[in-house]
Protein backbone atom coordinates (compact mmCIF):
# COMPACT_ATOMS: atom_id res chain seq x y z
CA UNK A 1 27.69 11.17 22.56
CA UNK A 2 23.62 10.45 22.90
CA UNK A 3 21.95 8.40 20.82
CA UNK A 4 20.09 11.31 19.30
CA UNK A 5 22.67 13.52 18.24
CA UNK A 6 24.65 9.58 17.16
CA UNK A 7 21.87 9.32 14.33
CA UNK A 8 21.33 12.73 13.20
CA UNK A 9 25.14 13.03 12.45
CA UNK A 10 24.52 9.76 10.80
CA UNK A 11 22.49 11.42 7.98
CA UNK A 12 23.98 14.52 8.35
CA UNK A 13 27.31 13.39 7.73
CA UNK A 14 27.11 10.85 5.11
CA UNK A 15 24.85 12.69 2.75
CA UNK A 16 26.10 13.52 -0.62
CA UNK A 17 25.02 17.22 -0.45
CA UNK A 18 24.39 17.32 -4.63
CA UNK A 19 22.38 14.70 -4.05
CA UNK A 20 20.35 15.57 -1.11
CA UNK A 21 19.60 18.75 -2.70
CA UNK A 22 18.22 17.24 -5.80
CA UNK A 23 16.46 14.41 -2.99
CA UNK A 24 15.29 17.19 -0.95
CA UNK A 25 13.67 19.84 -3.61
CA UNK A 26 11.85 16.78 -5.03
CA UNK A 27 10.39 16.00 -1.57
CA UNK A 28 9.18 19.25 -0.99
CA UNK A 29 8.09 19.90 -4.45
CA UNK A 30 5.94 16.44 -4.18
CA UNK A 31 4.13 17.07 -0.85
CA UNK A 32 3.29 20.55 -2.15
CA UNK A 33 1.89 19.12 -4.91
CA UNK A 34 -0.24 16.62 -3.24
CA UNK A 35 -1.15 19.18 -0.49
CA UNK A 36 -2.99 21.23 -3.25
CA UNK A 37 -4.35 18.21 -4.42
CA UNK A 38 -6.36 17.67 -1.40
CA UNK A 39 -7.37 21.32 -1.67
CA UNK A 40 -8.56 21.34 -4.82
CA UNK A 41 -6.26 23.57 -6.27
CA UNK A 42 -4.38 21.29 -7.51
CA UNK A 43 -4.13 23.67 -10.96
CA UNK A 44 -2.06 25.68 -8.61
CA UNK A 45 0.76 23.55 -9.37
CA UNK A 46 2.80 23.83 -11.90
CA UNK A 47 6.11 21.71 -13.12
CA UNK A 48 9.10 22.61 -11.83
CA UNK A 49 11.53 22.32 -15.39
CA UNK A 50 13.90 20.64 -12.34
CA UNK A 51 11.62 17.89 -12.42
CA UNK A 52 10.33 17.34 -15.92
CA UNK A 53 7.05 16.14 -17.04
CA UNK A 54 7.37 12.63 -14.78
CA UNK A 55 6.06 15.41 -11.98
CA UNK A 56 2.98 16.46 -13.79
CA UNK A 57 -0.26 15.87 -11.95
CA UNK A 58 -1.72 13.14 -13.58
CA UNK A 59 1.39 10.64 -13.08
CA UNK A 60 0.88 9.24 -9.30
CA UNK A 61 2.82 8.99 -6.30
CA UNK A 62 2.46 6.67 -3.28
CA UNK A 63 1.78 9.78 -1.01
CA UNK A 64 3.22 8.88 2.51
CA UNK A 65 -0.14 10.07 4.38
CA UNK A 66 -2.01 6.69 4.03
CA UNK A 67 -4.86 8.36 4.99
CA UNK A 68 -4.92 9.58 0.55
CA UNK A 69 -4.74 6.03 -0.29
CA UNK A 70 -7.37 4.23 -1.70
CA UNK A 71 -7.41 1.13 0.20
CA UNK A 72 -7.43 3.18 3.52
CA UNK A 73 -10.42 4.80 2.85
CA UNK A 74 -12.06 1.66 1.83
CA UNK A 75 -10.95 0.28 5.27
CA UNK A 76 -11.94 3.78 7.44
CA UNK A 77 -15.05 3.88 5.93
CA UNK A 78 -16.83 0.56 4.62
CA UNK A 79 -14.52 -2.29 6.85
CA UNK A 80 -13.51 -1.28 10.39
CA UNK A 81 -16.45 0.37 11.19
CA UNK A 82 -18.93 -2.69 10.24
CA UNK A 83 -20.46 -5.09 12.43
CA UNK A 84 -18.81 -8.07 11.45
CA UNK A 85 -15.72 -9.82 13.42
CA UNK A 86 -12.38 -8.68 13.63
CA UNK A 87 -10.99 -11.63 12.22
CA UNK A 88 -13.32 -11.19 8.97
CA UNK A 89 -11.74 -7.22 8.85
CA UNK A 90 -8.29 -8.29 9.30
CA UNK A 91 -8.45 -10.80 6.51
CA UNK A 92 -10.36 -8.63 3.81
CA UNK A 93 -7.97 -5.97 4.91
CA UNK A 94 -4.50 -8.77 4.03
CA UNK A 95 -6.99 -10.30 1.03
CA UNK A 96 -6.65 -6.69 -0.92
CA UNK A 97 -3.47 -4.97 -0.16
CA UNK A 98 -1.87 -8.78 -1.25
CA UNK A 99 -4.77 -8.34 -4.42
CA UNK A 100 -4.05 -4.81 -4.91
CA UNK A 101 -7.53 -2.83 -5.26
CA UNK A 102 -10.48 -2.94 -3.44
CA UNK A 103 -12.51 -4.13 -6.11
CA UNK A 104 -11.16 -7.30 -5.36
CA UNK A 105 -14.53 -7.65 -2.77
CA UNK A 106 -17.37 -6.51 -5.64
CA UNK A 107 -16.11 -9.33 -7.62
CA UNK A 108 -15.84 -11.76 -5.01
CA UNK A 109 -19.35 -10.77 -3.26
CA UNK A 110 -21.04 -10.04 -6.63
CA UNK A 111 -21.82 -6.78 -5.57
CA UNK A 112 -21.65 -3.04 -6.41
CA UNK A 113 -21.37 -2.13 -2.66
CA UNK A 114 -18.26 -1.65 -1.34
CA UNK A 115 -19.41 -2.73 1.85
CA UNK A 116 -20.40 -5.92 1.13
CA UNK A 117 -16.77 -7.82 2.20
CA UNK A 118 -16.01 -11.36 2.14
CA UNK A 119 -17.26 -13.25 5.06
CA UNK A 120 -14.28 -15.30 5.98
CA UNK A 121 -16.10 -17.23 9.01
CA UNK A 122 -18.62 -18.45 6.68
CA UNK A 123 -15.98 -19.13 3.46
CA UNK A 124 -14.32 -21.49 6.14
CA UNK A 125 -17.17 -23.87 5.93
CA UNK A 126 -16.61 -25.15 2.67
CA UNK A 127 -20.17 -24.81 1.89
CA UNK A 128 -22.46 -22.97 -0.94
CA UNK A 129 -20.89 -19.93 0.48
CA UNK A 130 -17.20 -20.71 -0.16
CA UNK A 131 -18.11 -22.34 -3.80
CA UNK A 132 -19.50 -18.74 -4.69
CA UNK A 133 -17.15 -16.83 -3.88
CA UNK A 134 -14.31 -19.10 -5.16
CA UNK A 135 -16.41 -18.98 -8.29
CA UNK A 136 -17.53 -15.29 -8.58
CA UNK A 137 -13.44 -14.42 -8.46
CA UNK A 138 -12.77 -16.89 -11.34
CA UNK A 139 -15.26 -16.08 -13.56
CA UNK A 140 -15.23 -12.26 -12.60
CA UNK A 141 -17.78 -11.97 -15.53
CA UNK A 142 -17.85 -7.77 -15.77
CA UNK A 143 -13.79 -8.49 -16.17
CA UNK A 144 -13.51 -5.79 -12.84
CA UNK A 145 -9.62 -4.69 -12.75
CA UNK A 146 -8.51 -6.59 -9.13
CA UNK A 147 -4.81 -6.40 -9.26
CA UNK A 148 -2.52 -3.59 -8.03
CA UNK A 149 -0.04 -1.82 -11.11
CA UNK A 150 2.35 -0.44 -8.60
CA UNK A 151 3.32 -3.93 -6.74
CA UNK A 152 4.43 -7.40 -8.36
CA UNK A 153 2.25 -9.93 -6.64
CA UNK A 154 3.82 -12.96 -8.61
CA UNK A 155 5.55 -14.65 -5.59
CA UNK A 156 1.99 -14.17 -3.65
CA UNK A 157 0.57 -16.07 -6.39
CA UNK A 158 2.69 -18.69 -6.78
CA UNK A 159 2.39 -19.57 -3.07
CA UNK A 160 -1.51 -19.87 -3.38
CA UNK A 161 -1.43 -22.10 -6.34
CA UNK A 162 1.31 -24.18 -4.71
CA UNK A 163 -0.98 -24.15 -1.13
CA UNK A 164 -4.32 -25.12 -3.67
CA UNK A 165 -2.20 -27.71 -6.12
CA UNK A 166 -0.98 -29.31 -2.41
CA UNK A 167 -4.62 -29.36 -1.23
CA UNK A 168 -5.93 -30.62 -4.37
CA UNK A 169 -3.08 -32.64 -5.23
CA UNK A 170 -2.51 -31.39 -8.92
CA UNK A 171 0.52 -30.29 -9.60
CA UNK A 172 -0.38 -28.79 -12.84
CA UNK A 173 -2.68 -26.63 -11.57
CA UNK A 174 -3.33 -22.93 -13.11
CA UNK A 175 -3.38 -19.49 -10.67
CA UNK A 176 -6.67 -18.26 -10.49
CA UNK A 177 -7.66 -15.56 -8.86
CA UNK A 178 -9.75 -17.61 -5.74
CA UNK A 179 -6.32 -19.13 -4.99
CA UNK A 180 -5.66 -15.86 -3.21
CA UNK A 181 -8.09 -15.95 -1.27
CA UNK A 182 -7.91 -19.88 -0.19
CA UNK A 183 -4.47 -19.04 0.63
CA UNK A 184 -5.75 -16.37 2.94
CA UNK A 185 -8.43 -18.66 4.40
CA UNK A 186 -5.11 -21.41 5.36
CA UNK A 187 -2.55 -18.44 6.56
CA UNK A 188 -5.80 -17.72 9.34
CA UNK A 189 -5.95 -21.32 9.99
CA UNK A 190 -2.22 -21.37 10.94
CA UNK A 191 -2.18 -18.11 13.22
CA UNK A 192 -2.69 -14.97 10.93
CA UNK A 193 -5.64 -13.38 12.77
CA UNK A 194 -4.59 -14.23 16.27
CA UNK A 195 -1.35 -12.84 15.83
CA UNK A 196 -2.86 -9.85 14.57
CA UNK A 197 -5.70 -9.22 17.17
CA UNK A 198 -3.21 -10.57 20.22
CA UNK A 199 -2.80 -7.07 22.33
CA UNK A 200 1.07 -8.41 23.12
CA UNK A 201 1.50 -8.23 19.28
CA UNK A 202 3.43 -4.83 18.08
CA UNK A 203 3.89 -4.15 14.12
CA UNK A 204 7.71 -6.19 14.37
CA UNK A 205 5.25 -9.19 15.43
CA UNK A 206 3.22 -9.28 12.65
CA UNK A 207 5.23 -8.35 10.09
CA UNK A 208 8.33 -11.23 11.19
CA UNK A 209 5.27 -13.97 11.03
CA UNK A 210 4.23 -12.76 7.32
CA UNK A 211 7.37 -13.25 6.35
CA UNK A 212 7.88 -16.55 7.48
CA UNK A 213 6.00 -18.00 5.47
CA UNK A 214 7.05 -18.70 1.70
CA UNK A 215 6.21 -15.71 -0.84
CA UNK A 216 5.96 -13.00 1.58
CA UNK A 217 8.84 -10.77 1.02
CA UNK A 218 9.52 -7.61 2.88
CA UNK A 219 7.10 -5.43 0.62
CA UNK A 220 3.84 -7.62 1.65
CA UNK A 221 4.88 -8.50 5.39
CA UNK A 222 5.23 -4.50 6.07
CA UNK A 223 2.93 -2.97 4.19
CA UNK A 224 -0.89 -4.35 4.83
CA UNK A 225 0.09 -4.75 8.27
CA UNK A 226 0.80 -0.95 8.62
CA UNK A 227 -3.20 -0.21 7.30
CA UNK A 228 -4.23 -2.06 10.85
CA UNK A 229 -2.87 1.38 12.56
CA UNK A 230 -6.37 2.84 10.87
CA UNK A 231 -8.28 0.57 13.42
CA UNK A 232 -9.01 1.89 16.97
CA UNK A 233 -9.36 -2.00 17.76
CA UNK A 234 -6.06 -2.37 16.64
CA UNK A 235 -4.04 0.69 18.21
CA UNK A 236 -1.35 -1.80 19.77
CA UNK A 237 0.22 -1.83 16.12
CA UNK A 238 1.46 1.40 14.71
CA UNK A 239 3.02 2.17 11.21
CA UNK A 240 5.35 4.97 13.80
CA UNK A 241 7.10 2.01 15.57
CA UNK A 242 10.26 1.91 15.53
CA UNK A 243 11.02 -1.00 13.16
CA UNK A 244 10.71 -1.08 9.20
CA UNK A 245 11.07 -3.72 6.60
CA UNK A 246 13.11 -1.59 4.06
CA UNK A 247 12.02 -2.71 0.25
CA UNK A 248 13.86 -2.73 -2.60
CA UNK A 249 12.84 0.75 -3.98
CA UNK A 250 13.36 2.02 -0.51
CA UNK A 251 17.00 0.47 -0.72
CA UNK A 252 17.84 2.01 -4.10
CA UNK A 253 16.49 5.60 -2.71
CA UNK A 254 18.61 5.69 0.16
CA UNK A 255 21.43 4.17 -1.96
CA UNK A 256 20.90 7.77 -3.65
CA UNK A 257 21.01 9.78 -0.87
CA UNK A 258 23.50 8.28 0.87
CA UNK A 259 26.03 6.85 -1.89
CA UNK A 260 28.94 6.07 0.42
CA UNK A 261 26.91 3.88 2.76
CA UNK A 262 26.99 0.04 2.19
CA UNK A 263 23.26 -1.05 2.98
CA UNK A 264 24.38 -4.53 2.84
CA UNK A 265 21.28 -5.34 5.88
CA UNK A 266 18.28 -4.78 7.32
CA UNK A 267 19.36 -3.18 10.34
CA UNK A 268 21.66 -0.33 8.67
CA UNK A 269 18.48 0.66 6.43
CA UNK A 270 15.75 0.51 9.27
CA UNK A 271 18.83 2.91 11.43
CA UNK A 272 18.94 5.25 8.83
CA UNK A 273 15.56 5.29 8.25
CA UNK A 274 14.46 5.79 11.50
CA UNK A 275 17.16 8.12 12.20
CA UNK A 276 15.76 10.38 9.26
CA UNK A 277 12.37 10.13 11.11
CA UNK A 278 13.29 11.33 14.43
CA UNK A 279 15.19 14.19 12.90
CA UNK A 280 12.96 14.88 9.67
CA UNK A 281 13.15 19.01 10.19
CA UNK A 282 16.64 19.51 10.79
CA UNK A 283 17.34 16.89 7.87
CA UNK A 284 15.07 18.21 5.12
CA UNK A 285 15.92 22.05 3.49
CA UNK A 286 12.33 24.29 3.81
CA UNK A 287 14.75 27.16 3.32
CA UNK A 288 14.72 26.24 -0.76
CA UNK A 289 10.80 26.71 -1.45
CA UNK A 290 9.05 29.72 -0.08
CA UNK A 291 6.33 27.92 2.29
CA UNK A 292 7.72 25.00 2.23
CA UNK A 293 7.80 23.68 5.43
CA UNK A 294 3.98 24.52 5.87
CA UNK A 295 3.19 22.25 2.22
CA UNK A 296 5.37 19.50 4.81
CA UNK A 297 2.73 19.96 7.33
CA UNK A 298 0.14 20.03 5.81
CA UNK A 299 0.42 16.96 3.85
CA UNK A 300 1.34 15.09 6.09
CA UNK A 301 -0.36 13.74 9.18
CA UNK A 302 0.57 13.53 12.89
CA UNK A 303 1.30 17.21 13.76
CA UNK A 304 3.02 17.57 10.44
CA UNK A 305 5.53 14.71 10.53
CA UNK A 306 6.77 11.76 8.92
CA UNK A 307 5.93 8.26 10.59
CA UNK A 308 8.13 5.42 9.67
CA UNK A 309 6.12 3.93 7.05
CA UNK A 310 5.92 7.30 5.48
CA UNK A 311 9.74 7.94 5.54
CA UNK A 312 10.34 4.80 3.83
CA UNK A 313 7.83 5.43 1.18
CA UNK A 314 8.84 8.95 0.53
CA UNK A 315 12.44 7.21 -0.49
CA UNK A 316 10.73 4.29 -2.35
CA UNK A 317 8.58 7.10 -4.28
CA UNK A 318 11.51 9.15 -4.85
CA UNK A 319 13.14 6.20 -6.73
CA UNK A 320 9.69 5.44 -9.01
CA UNK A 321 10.68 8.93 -9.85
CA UNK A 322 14.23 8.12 -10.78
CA UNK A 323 13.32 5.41 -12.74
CA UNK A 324 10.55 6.86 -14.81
CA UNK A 325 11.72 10.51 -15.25
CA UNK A 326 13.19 9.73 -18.79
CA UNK A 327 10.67 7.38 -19.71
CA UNK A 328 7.40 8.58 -21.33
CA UNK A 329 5.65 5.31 -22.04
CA UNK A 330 6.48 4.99 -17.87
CA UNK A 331 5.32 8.04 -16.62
CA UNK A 332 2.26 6.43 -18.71
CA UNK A 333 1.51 3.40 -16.98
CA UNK A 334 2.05 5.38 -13.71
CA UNK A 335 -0.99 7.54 -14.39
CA UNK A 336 -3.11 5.45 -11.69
CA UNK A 337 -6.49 5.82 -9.19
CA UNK A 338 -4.34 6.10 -6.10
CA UNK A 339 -7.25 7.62 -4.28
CA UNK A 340 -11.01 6.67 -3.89
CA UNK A 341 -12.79 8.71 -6.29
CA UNK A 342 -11.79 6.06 -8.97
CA UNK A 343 -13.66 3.37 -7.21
CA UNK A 344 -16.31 4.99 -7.13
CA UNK A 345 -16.76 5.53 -10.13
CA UNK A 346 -15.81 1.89 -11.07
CA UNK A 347 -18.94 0.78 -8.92
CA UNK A 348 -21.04 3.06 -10.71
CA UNK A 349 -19.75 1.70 -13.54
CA UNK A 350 -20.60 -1.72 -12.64
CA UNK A 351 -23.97 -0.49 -11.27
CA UNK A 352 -25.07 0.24 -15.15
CA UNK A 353 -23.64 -3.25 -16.69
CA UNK A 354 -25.46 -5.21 -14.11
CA UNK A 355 -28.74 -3.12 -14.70
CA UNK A 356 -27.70 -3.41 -18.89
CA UNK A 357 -27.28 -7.02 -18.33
CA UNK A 358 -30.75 -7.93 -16.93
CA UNK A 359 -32.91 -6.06 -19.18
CA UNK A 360 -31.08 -8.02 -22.06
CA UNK A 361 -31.65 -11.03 -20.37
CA UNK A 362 -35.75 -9.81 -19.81
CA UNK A 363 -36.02 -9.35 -23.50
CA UNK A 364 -34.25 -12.36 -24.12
CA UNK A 365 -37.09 -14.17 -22.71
């Protein structure tokens, strides 16, 4: 039997079909939803009573196109393109997926221009420079929202206090916020960036290094790595390799799918997500939606087609869903700027504080 026809029987086979069907009309139901989204008719859409009210709109999705998120269109359009050195783009690129929002550099560069990114080759030099920006993300005075909602960053931050209460020899030391990015400063110092920008280095390469260190679990060692595939200078990592670092949400939604499979490893979730990659449109249902399989394409990027990353994020999503359908006050909190707009409009916001700000302090004079 080839290896091909081995792992679509895999899915195939060991699907609960009840469950699938409730997995699959979800999936088709969400990229439709997000594919009038990006047409603006997204008042097109209307619940499905299937679903409930967790599917309305407003309450937000990981899409698995990472060209809608937010972050990705901060790094297409104000960090890979700039004149600056790759090692200063890889490290504001690991400094705000591990922070969470891109806001993270207006606070750290005192700035309301989201091009304006830390520069990491002059932060090394302990000078005026680093004692800035160190200070600027502690004192944060406009109190700018830097930290994701959708991720738990806690074991991040305890490994950059530990690395700063180490360096400074305190071990009663506080988190604050320029830990982060002093901890980003010593993972470059010990390889980060060359592994990276090395042309031998595939996706596996990077992600297996961010995980060897302390407090980078699978969630943080897979994800920022798979935003380099935005880069043309970085094209020799792809988020379509064939290896994934399954996280726990990801688990629990093929646990769903598949209830008689034991996902006791790694390996058996990266299989059978990579087997439901390879065979993504004999696996999925279009026949259950009218023009379904065109909302699939056109959602999605690629020639219409799931890359890894985006299979295991269309699982992980599927399980948010699980776990907030029954929950209003959840569905609440999930009601998030997943896209760019929101930024935007938090620089703007800024913009006016600032400009507040200093004709209180003229008329204070």
């Amino acid at each position: 039997m080839g290896l091909e026809k081995k792992s679509l029987e895999l899915i195939m086979d060991n699907r609960d079909p009840e469950r699938f069907d409730f997995f699959n009309r979800w999936v088709l139901d969400f990229f439709r939803r997000e594919a009038l989204r990006e047409h603006g008719r997204i008042d097109e859409y209307k619940v499905d009573p299937l679903f409930g009210e967790a599917m309305r709109q407003e309450v937000s999705y990981w899409n698995p196109n990472r060209s809608k998120h937010a972050e990705v269109f901060w790094l297409e359009n104000y960090v890979f393109g700039q004149d600056t050195s790759m090692r200063n783009k890889v490290l504001n690129a690991m400094a705000v997926k591990f922070v969470g929002m891109p806001t993270l550099t207006l606070v750290a560069t005192d700035s309301t221009d989201y091009r304006n990114i830390i520069d990491f080759d002059q932060y090394k030099n302990r000078g005026k420079y680093y004692d800035w920006i160190n200070k600027n993300l502690d004192e944060n005075p406009y109190k700018i929202p830097v930290w994701g909602r959708t991720q738990l960053q806690t074991s991040l931050q305890t490994a950059a206090r530990n690395f700063v209460r180490e360096e400074e020899k305190d071990p009663e030391l506080r988190f604050r916020l320029s830990h982060m990015i002093r901890w980003m400063e010593h993972l470059d110092e010990v390889g980060l960036s060359d592994v990276v920008l090395s042309k031998n280095s595939k996706l596996h390469n990077v992600c297996e290094w961010l995980r060897s260190h302390r407090g980078i679990g699978p969630y943080f060692a897979y994800h920022p790595p798979c935003n380099f595939s935005r880069s043309d200078e970085l094209a020799h990592i792809d988020e379509d390799d064939d290896y994934c670092l399954v996280g726990p949400g990801a688990k629990r939604g093929l646990e769903f799918v598949f209830p008689e499979v034991n996902f006791k490893n790694e390996k058996i979730m990266e299989e059978y997500i990579l087997a439901v990659r390879d065979h993504q449109k004999e696996f999925f249902d279009f026949s259950v939606y009218d023009g379904a399989e065109e909302w699939y394409n056109m959602n999605l990027e690629r020639g219409g087609n799931l890359t890894t990353f985006g299979t295991e994020i269309t699982f992980c999503q599927f399980n948010v869903y699980e776990c907030i359908k029954d929950n209003s006050k959840a569905q609440q909190k999930r009601m998030l700027p997943l896209e760019f707009d929101a930024f935007d409009k938090i620089a703007e916001d800024l913009e006016k504080k600032r400009n507040t700000s200093s004709l209180e302090e003229f008329f204070d004079l």
